[in-house]
N, C-alpha and C. Protein backbone atom coordinates (compact mmCIF):
# COMPACT_ATOMS: atom_id res chain seq x y z
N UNK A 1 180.98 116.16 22.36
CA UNK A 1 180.59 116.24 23.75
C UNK A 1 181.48 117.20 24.54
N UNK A 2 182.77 117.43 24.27
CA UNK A 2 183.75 118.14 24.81
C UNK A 2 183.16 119.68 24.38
N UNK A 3 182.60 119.90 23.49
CA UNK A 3 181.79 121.35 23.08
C UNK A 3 181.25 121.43 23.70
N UNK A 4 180.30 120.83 24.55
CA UNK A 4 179.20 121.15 24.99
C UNK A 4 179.76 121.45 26.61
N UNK A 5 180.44 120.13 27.13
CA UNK A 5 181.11 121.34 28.24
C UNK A 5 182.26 122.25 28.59
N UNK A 6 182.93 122.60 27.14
CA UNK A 6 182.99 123.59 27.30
C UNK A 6 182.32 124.92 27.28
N UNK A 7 181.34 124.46 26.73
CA UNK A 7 180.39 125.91 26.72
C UNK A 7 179.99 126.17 28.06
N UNK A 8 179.38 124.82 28.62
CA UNK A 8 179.17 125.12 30.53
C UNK A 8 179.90 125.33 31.17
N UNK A 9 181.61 125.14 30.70
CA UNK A 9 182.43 126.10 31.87
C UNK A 9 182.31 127.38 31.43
N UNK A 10 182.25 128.07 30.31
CA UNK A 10 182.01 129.17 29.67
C UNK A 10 180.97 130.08 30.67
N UNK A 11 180.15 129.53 30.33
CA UNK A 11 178.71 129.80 30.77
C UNK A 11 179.19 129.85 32.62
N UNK A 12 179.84 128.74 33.05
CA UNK A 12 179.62 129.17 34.36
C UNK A 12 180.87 129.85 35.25
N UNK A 13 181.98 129.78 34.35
CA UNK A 13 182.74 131.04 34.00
C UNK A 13 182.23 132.74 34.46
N UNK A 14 181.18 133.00 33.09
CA UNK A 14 180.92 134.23 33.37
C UNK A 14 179.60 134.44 34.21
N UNK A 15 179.03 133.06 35.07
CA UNK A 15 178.37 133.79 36.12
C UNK A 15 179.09 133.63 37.52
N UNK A 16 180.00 132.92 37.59
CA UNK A 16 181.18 132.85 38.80
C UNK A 16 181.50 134.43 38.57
N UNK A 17 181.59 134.70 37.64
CA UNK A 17 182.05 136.43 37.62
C UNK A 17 181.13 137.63 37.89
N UNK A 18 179.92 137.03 37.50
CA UNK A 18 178.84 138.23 38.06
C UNK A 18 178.82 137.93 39.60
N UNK A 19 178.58 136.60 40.44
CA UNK A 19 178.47 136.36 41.20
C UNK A 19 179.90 137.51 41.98
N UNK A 20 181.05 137.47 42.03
CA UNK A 20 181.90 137.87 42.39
C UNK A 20 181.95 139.76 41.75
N UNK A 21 181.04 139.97 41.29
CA UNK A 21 180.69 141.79 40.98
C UNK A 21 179.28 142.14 42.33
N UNK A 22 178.64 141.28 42.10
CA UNK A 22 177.67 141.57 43.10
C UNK A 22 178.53 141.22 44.56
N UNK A 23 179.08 140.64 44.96
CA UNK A 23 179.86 140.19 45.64
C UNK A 23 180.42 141.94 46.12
N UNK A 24 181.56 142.46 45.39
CA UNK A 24 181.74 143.45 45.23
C UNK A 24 180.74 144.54 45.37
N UNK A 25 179.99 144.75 44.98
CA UNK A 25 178.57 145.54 45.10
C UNK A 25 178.69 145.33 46.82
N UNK A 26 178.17 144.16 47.64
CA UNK A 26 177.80 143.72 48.81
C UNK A 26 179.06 144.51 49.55
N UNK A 27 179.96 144.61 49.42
CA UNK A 27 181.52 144.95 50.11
C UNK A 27 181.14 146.59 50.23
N UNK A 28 180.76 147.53 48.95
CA UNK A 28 180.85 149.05 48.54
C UNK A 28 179.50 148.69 50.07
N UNK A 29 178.77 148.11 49.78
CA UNK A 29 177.19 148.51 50.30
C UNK A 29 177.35 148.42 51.71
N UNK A 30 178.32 147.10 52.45
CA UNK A 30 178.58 146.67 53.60
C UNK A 30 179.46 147.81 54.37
N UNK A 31 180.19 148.47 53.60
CA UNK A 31 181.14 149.75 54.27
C UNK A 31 180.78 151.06 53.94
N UNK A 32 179.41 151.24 53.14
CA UNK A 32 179.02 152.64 53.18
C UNK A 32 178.47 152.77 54.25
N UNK A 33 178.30 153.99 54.61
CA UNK A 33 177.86 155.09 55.61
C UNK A 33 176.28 155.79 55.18
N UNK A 34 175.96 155.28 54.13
CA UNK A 34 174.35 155.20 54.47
C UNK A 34 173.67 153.89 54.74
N UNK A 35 172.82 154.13 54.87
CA UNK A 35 171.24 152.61 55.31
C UNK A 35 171.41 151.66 54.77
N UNK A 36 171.71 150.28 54.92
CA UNK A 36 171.96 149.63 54.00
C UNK A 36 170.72 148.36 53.91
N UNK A 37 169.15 148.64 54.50
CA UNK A 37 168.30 148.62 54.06
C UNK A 37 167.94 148.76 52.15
N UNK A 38 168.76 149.84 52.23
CA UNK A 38 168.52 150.20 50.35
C UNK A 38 169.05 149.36 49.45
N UNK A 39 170.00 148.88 50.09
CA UNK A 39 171.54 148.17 48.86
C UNK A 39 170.81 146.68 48.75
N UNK A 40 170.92 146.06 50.18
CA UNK A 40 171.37 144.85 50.68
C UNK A 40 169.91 144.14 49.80
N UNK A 41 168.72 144.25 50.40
CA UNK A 41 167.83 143.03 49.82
C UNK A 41 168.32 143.34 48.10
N UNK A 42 168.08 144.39 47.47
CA UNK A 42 168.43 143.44 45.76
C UNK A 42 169.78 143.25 45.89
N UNK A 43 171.13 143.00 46.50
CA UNK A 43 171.89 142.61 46.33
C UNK A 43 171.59 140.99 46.78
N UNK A 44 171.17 140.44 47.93
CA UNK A 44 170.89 139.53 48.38
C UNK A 44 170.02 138.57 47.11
N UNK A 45 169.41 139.12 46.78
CA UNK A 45 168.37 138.38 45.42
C UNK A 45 169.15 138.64 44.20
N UNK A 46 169.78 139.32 43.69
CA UNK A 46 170.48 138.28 42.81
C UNK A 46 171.59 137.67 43.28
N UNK A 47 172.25 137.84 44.20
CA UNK A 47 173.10 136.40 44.83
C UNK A 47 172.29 134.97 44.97
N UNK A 48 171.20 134.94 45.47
CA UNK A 48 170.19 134.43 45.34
C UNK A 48 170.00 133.45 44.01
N UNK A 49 170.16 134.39 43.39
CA UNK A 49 169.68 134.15 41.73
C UNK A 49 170.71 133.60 41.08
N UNK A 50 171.80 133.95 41.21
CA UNK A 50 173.08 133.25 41.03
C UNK A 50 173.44 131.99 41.21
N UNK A 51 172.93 131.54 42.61
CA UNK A 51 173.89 130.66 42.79
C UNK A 51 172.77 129.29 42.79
N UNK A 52 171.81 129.50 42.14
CA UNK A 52 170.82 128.72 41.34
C UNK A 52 171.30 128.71 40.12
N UNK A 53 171.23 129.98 39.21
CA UNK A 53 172.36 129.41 37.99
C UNK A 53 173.22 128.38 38.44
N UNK A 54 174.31 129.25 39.16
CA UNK A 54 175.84 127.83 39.63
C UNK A 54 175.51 126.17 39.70
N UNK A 55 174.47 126.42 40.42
CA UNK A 55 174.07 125.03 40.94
C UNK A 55 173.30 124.21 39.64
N UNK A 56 172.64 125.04 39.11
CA UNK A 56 172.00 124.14 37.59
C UNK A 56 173.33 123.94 36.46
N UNK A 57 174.24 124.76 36.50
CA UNK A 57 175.39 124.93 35.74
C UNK A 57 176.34 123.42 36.26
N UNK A 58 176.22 123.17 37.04
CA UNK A 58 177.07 122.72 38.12
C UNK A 58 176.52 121.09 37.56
N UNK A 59 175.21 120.84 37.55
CA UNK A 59 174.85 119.81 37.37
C UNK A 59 174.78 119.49 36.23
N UNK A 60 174.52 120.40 35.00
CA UNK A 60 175.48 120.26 33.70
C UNK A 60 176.61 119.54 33.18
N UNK A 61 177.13 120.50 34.00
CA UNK A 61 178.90 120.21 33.78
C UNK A 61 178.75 118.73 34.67
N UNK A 62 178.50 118.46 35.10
CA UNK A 62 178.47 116.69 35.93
C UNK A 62 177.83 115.73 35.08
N UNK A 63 176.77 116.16 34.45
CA UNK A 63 175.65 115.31 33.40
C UNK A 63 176.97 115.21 32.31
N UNK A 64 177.17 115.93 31.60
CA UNK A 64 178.32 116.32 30.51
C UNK A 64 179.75 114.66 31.44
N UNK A 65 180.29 115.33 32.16
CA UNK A 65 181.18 114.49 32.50
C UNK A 65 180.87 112.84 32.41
N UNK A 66 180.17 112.91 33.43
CA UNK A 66 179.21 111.76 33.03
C UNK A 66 178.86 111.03 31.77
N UNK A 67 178.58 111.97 31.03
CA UNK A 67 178.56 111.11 29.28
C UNK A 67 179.71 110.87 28.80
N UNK A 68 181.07 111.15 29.11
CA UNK A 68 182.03 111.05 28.76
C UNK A 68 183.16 109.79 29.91
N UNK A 69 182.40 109.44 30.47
CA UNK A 69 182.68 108.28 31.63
C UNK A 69 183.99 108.84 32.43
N UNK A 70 183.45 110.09 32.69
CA UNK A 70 184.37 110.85 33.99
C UNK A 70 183.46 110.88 35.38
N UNK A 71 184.15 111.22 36.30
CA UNK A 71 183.01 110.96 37.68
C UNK A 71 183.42 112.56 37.76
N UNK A 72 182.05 112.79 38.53
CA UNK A 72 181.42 114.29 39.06
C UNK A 72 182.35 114.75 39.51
N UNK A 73 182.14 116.46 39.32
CA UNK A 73 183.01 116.80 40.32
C UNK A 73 184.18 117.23 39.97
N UNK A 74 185.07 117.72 41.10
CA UNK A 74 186.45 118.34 40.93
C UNK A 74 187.35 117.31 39.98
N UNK A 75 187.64 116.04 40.26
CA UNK A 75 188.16 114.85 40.37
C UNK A 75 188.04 114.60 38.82
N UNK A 76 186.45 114.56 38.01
CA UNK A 76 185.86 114.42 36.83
C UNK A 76 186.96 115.76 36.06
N UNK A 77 186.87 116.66 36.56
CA UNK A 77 187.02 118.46 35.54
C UNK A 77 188.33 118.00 35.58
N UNK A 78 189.30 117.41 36.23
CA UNK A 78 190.78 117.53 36.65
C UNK A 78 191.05 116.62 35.49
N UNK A 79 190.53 115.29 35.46
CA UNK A 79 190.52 113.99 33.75
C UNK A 79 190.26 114.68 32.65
N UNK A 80 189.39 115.34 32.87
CA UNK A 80 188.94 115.91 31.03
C UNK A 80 189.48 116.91 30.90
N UNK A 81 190.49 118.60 31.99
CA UNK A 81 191.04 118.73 31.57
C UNK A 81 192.37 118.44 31.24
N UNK A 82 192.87 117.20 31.68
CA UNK A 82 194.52 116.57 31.56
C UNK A 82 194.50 116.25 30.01
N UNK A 83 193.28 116.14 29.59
CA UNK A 83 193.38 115.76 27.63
C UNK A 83 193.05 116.56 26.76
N UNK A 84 192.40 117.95 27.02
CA UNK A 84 191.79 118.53 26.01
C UNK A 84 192.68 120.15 26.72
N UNK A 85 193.06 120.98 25.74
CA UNK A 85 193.55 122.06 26.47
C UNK A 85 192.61 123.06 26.70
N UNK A 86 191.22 122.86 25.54
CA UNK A 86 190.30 123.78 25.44
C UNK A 86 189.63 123.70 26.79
N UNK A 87 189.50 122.77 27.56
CA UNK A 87 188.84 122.68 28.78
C UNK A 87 189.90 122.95 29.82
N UNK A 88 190.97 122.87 29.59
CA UNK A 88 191.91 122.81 30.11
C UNK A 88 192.10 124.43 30.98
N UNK A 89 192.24 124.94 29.79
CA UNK A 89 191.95 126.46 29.83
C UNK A 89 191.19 127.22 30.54
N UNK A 90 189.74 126.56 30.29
CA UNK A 90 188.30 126.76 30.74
C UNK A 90 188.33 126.61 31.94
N UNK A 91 188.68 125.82 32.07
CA UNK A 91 188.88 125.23 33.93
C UNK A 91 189.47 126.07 34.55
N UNK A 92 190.72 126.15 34.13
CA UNK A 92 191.35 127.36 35.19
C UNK A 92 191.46 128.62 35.39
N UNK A 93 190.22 129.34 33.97
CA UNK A 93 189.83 130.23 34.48
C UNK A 93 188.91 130.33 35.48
N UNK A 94 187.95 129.15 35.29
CA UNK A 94 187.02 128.80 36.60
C UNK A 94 187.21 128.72 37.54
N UNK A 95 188.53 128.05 38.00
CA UNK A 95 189.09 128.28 39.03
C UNK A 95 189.26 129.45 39.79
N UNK A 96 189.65 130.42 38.77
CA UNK A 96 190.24 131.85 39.18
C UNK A 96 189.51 132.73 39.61
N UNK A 97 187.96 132.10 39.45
CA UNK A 97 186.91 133.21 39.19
C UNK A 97 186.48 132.92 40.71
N UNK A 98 186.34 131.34 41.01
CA UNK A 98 185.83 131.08 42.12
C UNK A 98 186.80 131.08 43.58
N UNK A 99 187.97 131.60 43.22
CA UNK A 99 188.80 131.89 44.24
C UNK A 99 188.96 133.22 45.01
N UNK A 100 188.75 134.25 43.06
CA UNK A 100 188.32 135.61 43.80
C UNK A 100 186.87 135.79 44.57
N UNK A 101 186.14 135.18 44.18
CA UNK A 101 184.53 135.17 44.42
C UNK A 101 184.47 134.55 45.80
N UNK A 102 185.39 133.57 46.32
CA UNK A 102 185.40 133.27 47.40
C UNK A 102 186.15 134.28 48.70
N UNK A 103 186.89 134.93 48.11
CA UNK A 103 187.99 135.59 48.59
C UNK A 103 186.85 136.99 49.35
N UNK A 104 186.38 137.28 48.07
CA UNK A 104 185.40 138.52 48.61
C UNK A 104 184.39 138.22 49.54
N UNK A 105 183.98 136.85 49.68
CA UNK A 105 182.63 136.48 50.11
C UNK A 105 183.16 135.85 51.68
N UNK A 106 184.81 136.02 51.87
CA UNK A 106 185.15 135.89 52.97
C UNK A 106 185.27 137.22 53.55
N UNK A 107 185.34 137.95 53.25
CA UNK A 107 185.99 139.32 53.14
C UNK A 107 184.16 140.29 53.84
N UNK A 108 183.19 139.79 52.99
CA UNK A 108 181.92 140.09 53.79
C UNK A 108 181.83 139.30 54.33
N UNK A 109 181.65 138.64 54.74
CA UNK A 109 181.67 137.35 56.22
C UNK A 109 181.91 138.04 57.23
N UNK A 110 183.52 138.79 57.31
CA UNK A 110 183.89 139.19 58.40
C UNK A 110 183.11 140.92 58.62
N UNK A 111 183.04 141.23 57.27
CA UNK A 111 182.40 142.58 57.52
C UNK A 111 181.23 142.32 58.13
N UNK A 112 180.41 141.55 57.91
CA UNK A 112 179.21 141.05 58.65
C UNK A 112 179.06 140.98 60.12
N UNK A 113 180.49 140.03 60.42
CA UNK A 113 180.28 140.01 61.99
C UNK A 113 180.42 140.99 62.62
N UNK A 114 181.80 141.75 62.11
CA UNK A 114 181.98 142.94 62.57
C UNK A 114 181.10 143.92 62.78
N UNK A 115 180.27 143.89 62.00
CA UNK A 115 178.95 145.20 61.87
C UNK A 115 177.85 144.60 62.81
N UNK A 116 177.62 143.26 63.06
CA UNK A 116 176.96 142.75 64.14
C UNK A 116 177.38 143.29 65.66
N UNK A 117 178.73 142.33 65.72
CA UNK A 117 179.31 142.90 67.06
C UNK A 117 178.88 144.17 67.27
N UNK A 118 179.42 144.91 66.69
CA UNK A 118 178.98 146.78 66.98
C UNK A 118 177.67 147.09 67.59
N UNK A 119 176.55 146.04 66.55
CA UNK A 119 175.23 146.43 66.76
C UNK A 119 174.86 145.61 68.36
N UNK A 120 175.32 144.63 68.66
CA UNK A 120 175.15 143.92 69.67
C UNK A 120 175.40 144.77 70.50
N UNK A 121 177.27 145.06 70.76
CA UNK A 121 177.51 146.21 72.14
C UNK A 121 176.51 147.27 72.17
N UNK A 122 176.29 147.61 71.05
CA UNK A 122 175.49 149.13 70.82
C UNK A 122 174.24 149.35 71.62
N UNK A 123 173.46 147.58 70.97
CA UNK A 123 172.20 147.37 71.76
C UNK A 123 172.51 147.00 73.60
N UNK A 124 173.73 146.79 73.67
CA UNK A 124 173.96 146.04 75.43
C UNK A 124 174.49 148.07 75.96
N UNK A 125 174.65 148.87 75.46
CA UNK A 125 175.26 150.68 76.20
C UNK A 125 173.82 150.98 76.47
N UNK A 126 172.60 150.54 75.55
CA UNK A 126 171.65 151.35 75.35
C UNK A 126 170.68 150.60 76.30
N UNK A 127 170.52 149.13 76.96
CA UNK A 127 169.86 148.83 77.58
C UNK A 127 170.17 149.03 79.00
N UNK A 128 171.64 149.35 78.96
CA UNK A 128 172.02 149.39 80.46
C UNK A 128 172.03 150.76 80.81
N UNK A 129 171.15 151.86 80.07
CA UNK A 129 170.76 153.08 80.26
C UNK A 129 169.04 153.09 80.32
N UNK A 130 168.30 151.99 80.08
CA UNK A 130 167.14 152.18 80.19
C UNK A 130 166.59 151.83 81.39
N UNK A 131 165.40 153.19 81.53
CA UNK A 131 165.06 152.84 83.38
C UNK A 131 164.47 151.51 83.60
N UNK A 132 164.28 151.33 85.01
CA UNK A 132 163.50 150.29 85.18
C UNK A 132 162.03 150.19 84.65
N UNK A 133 161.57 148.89 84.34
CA UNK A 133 159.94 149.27 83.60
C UNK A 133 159.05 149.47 84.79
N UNK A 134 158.09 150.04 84.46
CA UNK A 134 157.34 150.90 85.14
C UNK A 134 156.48 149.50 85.28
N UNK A 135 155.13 148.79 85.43
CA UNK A 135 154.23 148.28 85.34
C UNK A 135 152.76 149.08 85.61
N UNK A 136 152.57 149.55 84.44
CA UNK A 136 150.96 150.19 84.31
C UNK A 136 149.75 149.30 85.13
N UNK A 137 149.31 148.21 84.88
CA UNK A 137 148.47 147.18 84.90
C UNK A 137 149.62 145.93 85.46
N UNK A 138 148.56 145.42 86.39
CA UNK A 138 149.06 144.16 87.34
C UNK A 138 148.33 143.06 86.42
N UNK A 139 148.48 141.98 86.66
CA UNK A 139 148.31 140.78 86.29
C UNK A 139 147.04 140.26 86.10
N UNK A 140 146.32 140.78 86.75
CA UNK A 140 144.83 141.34 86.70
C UNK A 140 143.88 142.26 86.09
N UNK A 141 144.69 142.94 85.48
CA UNK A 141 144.13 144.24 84.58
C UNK A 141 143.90 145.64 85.35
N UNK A 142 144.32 145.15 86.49
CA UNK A 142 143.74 146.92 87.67
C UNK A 142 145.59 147.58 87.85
N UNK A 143 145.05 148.62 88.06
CA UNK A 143 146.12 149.57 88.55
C UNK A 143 146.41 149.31 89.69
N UNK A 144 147.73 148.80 90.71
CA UNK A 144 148.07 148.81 91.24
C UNK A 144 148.37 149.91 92.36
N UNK A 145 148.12 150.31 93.05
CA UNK A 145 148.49 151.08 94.22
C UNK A 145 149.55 151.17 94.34
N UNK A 146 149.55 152.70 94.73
CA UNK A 146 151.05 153.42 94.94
C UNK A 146 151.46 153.45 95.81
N UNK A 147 152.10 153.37 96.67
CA UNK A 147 152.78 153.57 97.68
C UNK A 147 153.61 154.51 98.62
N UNK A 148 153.60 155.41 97.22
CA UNK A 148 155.32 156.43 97.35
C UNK A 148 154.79 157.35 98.01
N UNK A 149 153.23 157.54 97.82
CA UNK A 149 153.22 159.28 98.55
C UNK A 149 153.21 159.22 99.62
């Protein structure tokens, strides 16, 4: 039984690591200087895609614990690895993976807001330059009378 989750930290090991390349990808894409229309949706879908792996991986590794009369969870991984080193191991590379992966995914967080803010002021310079609206048609559907001449 201990084979088997170690193979699911294995397994979710090296998608904590793709997760944290696309991650990376999102960072190059978030600070280039072209459109990021192009990058962002397939970066977004396999993050997407990922963290459906994680989460089926996730419930694995809990089913697994579980057969071995550990409880879910951080708490469960911390018992089974205090006895086995092979998980032991496993674990804290998992750890490592999901710290950098978190690290970056804080790291676009802020690039995010930041690139918001910008777009916000950007949109508040550009409205407080637009004329007043004109009104073509009154409320009624007729042209309103002018006044000015």
């Amino acid at each position: 039984m201990k084979d088997a989750l170690v193979a699911i930290l294995i397994e979710e090991h090296s998608t904590v690591e793709a997760f944290a390349s696309i991650l990376t990808l999102e960072t190059k894409a978030l600070t280039a200087v072209s459109p990021l229309d192009e990058q962002l949706p397939a970066i977004v879908e396999k993050k997407t895609e990922l963290v459906g792996v994680l989460a089926r991986l996730e419930a694995a590794r809990d089913a697994q614990l579980a057969e071995l009369g550990l409880p879910a969870g951080w708490s469960g991984m911390e018992l089974a690895a205090s006895t086995d080193t092979r998980l032991a191991m496993q674990w804290k590379l998992l750890q490592k993976a999901a710290e950098r992966a978190r690290r970056v995914n804080t790291n676009n967080g802020e690039l995010i807001r930041v690139r918001m803010d910008y777009n916000q002021r950007a949109l508040k310079a550009l409205q407080v330059n637009v004329p007043p609206k004109v009104n073509l048609y009154g409320p009624d559907g007729r042209v309103p009378a002018y006044s000015g001449l």
